[in-house]
PDB file of N, CA and C in Angstrom:
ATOM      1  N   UNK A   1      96.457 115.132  71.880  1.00  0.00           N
ATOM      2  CA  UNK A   1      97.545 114.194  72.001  1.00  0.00           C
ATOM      3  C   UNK A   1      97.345 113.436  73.307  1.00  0.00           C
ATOM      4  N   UNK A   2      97.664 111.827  73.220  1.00  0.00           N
ATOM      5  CA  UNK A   2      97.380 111.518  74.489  1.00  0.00           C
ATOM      6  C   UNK A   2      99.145 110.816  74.663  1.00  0.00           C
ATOM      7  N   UNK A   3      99.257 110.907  75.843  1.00  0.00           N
ATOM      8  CA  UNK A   3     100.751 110.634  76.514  1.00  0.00           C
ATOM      9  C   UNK A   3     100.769 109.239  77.605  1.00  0.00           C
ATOM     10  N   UNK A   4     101.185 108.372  77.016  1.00  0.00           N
ATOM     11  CA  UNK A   4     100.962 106.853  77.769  1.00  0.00           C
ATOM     12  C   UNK A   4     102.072 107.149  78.869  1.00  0.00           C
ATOM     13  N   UNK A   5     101.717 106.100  80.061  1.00  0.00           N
ATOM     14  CA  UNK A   5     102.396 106.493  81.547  1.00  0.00           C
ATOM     15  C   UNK A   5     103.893 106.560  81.334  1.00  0.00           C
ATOM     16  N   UNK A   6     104.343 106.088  80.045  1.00  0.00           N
ATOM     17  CA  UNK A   6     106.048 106.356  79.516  1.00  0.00           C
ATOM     18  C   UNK A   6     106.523 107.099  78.986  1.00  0.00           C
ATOM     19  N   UNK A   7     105.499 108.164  79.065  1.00  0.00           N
ATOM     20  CA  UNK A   7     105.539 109.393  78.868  1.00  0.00           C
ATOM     21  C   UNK A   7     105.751 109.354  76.838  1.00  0.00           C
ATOM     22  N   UNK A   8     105.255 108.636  76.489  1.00  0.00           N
ATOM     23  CA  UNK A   8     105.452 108.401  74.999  1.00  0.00           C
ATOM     24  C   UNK A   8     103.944 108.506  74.044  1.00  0.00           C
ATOM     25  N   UNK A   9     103.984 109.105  73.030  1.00  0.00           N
ATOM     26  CA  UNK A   9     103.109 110.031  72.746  1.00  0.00           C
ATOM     27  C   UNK A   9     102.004 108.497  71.898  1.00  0.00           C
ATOM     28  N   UNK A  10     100.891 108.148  72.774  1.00  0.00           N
ATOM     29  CA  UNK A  10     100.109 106.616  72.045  1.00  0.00           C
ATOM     30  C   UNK A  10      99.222 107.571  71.524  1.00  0.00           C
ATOM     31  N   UNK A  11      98.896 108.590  71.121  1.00  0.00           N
ATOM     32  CA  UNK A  11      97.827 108.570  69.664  1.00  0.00           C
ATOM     33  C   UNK A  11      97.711 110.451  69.822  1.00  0.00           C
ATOM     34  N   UNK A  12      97.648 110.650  68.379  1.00  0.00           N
ATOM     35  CA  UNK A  12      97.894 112.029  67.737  1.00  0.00           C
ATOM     36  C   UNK A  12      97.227 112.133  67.054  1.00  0.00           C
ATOM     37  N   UNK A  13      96.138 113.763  67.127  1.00  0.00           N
ATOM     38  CA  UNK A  13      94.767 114.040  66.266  1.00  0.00           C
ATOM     39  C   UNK A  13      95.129 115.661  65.735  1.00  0.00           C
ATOM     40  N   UNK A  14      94.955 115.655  64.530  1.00  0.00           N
ATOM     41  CA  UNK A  14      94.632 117.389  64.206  1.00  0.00           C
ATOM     42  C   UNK A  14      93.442 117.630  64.434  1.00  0.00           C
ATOM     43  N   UNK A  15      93.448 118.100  65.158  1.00  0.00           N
ATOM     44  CA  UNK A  15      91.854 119.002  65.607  1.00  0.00           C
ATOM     45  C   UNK A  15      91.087 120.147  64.829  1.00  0.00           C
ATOM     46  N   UNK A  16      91.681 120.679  64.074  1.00  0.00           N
ATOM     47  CA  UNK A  16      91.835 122.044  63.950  1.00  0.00           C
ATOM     48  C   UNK A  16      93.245 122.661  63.684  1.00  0.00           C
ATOM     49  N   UNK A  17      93.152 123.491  62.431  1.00  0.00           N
ATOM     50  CA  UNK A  17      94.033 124.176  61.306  1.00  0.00           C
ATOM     51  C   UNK A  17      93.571 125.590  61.593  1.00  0.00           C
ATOM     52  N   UNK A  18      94.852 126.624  62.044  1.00  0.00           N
ATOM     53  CA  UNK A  18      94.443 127.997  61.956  1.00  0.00           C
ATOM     54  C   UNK A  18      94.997 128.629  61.355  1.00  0.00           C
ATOM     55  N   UNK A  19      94.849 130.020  60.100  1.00  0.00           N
ATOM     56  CA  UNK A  19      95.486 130.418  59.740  1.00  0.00           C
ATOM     57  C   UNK A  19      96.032 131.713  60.202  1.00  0.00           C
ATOM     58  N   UNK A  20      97.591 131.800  60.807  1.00  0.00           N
ATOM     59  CA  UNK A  20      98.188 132.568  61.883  1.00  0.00           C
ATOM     60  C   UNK A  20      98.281 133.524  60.978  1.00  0.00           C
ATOM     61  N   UNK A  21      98.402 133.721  59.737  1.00  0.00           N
ATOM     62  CA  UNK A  21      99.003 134.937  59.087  1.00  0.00           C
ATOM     63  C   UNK A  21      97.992 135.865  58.308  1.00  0.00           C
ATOM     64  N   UNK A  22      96.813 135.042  58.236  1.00  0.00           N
ATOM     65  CA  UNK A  22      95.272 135.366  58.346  1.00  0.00           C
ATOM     66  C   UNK A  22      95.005 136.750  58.760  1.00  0.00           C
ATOM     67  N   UNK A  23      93.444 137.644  58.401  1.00  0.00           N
ATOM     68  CA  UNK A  23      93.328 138.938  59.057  1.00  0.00           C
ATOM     69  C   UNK A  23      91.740 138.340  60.725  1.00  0.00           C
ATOM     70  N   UNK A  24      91.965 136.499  60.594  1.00  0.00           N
ATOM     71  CA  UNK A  24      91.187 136.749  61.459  1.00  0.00           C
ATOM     72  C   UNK A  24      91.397 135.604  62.551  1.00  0.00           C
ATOM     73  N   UNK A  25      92.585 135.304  61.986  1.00  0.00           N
ATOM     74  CA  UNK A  25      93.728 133.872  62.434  1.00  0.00           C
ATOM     75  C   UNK A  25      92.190 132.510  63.057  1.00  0.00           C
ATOM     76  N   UNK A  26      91.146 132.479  62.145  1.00  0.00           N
ATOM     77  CA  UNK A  26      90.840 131.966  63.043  1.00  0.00           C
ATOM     78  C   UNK A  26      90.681 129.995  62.222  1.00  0.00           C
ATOM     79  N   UNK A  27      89.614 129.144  62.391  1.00  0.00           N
ATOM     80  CA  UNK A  27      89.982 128.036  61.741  1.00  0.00           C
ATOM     81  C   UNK A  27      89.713 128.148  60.410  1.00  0.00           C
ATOM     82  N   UNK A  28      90.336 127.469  59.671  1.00  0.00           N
ATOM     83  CA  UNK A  28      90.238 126.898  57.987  1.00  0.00           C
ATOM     84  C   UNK A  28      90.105 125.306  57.784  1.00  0.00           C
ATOM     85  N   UNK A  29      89.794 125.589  56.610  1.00  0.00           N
ATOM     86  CA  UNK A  29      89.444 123.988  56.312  1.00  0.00           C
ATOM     87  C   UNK A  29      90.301 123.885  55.162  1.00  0.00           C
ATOM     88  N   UNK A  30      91.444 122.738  55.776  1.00  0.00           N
ATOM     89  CA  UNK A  30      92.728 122.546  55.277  1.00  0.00           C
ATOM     90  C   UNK A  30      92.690 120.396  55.370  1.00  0.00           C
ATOM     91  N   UNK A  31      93.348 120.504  53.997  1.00  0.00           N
ATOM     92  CA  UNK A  31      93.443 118.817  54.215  1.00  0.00           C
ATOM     93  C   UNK A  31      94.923 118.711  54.814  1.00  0.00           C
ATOM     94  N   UNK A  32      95.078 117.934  55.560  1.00  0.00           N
ATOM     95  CA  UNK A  32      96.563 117.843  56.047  1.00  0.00           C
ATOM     96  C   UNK A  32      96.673 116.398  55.795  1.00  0.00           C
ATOM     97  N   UNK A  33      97.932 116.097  55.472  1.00  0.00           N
ATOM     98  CA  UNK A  33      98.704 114.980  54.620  1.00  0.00           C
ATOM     99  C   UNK A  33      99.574 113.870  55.875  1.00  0.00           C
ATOM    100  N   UNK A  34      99.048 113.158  54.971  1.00  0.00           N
ATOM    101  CA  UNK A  34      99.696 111.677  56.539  1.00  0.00           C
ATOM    102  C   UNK A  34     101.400 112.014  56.812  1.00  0.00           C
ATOM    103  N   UNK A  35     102.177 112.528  55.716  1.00  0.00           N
ATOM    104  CA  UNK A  35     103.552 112.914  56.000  1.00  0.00           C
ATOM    105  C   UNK A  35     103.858 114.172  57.245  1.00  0.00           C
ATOM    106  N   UNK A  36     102.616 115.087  57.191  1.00  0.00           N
ATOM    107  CA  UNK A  36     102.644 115.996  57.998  1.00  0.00           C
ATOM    108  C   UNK A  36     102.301 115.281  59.195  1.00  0.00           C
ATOM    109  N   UNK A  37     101.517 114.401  59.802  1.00  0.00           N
ATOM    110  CA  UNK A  37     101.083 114.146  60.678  1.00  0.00           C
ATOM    111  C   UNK A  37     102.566 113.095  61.666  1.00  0.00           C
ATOM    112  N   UNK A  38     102.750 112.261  60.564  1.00  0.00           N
ATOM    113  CA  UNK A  38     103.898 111.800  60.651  1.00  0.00           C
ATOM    114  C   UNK A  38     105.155 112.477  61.252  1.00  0.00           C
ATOM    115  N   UNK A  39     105.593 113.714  60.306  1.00  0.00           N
ATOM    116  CA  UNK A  39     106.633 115.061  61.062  1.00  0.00           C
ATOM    117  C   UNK A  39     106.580 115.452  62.388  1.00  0.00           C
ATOM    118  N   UNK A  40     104.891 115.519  62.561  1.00  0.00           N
ATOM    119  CA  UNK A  40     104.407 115.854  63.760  1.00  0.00           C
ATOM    120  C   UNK A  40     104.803 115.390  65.139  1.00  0.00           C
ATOM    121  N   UNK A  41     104.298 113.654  64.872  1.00  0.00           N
ATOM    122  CA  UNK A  41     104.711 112.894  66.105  1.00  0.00           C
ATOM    123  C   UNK A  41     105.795 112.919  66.367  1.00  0.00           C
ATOM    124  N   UNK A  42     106.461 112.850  65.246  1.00  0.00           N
ATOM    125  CA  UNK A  42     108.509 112.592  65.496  1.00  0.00           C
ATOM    126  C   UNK A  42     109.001 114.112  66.044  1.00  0.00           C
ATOM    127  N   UNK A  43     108.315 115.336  65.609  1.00  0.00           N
ATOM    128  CA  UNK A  43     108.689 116.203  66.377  1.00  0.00           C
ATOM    129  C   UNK A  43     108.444 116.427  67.629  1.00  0.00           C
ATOM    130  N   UNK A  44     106.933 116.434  67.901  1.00  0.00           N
ATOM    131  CA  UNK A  44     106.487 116.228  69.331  1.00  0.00           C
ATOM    132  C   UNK A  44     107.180 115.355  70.049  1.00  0.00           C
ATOM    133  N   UNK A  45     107.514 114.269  69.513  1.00  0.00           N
ATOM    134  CA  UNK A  45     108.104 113.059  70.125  1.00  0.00           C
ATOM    135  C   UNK A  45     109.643 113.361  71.403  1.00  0.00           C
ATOM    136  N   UNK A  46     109.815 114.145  70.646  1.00  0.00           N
ATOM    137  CA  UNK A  46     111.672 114.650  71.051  1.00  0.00           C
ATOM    138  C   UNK A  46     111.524 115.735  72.318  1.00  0.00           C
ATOM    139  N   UNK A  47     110.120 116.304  73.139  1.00  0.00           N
ATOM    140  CA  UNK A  47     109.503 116.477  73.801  1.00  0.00           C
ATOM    141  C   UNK A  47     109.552 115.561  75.055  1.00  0.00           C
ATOM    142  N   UNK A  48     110.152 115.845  76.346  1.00  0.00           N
ATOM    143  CA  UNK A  48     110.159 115.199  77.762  1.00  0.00           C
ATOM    144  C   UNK A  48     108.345 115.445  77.777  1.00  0.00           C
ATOM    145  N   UNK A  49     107.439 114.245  78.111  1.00  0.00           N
ATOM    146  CA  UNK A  49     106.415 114.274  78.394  1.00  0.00           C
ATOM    147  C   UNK A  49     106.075 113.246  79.934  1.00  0.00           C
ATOM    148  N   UNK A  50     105.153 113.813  80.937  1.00  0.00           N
ATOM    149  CA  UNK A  50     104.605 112.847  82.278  1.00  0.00           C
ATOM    150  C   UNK A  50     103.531 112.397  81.848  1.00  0.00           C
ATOM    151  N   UNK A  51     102.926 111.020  81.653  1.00  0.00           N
ATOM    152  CA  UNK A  51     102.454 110.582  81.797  1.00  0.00           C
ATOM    153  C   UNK A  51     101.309 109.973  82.720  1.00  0.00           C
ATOM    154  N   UNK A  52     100.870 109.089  82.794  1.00  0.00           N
ATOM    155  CA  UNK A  52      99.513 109.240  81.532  1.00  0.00           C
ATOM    156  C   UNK A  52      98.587 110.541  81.440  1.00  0.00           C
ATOM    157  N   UNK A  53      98.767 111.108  80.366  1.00  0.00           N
ATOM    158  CA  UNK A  53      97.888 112.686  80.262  1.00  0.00           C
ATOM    159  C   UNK A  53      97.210 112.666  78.835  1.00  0.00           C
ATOM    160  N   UNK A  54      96.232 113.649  78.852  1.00  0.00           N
ATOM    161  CA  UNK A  54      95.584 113.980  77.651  1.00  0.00           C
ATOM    162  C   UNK A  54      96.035 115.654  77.465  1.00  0.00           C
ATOM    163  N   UNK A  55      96.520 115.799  76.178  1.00  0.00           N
ATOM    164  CA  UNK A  55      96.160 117.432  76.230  1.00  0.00           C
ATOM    165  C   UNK A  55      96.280 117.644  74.878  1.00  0.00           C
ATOM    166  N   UNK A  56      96.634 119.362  74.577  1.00  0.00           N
ATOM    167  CA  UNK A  56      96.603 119.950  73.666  1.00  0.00           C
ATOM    168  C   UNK A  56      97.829 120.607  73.301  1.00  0.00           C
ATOM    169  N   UNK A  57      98.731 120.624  72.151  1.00  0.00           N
ATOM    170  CA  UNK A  57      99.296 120.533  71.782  1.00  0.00           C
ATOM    171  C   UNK A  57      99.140 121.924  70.003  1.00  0.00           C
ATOM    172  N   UNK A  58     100.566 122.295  69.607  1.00  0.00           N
ATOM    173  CA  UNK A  58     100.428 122.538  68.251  1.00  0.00           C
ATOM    174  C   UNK A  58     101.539 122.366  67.544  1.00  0.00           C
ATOM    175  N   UNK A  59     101.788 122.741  66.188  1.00  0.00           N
ATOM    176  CA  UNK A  59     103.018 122.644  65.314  1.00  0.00           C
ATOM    177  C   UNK A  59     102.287 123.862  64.162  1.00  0.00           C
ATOM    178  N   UNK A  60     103.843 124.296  63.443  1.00  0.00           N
ATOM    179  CA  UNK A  60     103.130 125.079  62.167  1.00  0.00           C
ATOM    180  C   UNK A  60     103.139 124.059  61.255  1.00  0.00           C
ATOM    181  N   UNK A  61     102.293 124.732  60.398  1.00  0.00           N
ATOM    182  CA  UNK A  61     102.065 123.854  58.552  1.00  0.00           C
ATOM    183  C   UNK A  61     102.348 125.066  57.766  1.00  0.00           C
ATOM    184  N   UNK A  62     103.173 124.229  57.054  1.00  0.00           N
ATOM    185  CA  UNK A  62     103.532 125.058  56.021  1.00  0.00           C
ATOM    186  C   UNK A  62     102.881 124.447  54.571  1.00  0.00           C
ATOM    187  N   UNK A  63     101.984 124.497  53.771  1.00  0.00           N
ATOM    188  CA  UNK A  63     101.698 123.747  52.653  1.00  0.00           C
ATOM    189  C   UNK A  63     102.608 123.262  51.735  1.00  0.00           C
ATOM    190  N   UNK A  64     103.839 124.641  51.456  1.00  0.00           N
ATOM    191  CA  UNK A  64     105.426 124.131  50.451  1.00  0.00           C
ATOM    192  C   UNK A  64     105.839 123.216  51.050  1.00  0.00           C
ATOM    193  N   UNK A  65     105.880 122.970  52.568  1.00  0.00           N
ATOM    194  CA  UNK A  65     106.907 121.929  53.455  1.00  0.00           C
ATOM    195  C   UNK A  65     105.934 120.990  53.908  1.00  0.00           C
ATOM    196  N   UNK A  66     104.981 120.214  52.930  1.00  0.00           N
ATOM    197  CA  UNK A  66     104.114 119.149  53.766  1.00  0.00           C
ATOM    198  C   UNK A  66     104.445 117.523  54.810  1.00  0.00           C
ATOM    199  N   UNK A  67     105.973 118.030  54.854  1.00  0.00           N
ATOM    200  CA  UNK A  67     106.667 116.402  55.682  1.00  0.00           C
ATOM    201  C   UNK A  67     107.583 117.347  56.751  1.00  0.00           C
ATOM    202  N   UNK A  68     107.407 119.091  57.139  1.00  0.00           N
ATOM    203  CA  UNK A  68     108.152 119.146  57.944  1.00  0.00           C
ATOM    204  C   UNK A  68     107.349 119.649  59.096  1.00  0.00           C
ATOM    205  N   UNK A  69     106.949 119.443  60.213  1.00  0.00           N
ATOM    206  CA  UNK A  69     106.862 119.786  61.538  1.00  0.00           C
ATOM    207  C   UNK A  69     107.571 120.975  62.327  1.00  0.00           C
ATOM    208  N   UNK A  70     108.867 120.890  62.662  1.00  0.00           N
ATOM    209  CA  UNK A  70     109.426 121.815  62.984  1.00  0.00           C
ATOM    210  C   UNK A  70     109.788 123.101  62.560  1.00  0.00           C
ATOM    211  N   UNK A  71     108.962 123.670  61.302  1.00  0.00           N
ATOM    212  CA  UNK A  71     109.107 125.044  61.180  1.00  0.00           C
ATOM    213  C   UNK A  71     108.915 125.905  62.480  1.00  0.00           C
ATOM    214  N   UNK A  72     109.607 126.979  62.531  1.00  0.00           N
ATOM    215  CA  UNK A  72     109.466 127.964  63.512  1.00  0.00           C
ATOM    216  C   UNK A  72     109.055 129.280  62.623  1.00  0.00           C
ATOM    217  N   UNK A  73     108.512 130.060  62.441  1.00  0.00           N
ATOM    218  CA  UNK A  73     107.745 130.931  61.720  1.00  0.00           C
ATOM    219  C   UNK A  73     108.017 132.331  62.375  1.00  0.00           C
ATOM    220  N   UNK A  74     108.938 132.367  63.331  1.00  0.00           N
ATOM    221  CA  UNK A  74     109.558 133.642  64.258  1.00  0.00           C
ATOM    222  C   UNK A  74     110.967 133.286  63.822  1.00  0.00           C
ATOM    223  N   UNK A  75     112.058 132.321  63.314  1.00  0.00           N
ATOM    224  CA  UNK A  75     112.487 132.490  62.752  1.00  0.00           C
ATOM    225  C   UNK A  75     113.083 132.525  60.945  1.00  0.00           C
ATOM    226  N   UNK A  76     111.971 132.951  60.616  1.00  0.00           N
ATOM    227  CA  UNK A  76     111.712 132.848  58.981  1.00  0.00           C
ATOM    228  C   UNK A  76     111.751 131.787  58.190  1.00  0.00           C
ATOM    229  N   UNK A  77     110.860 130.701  58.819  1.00  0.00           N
ATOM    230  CA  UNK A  77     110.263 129.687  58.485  1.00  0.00           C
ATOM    231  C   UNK A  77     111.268 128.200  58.682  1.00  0.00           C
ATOM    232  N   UNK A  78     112.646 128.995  59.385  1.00  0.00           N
ATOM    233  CA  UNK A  78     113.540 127.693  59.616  1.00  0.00           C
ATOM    234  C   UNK A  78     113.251 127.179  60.506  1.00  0.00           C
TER     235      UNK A  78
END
């Protein structure tokens, strides 16, 4: 994710898909859907960010929920 000096999120990449519930959590090869990516920014978005930065970042995927971002998966997927 890179974070323009307005602290506003100018460009968002999936890097890499892991599967957490996995016996080896480690990467998969997963297609992820422009709605998910979409969820993503608007969630990240709502995030106080300093500017100008590059970093790293995550969200869960849920495959049933491909437009939601904000699952929390510690509290049973709400």
């Amino acid at each position: 994710m890179t974070v323009d000096a307005a602290g506003k999120i100018s460009s968002l990449q999936v890097v890499q898909v892991r599967d957490v519930k996995g016996s080896s959590s480690g990467p998969v090869q997963v297609t992820i859907p422009a709605s998910y990516v979409t969820a993503a920014r608007a969630f990240l978005s709502k995030r106080p960010y300093k500017g100008p930065s590059q970093f790293v970042d995550y969200t869960f995927y849920d495959p049933s929920q491909p437009s939601r971002a904000d699952i929390n998966p510690q509290a049973g997927g709400q």
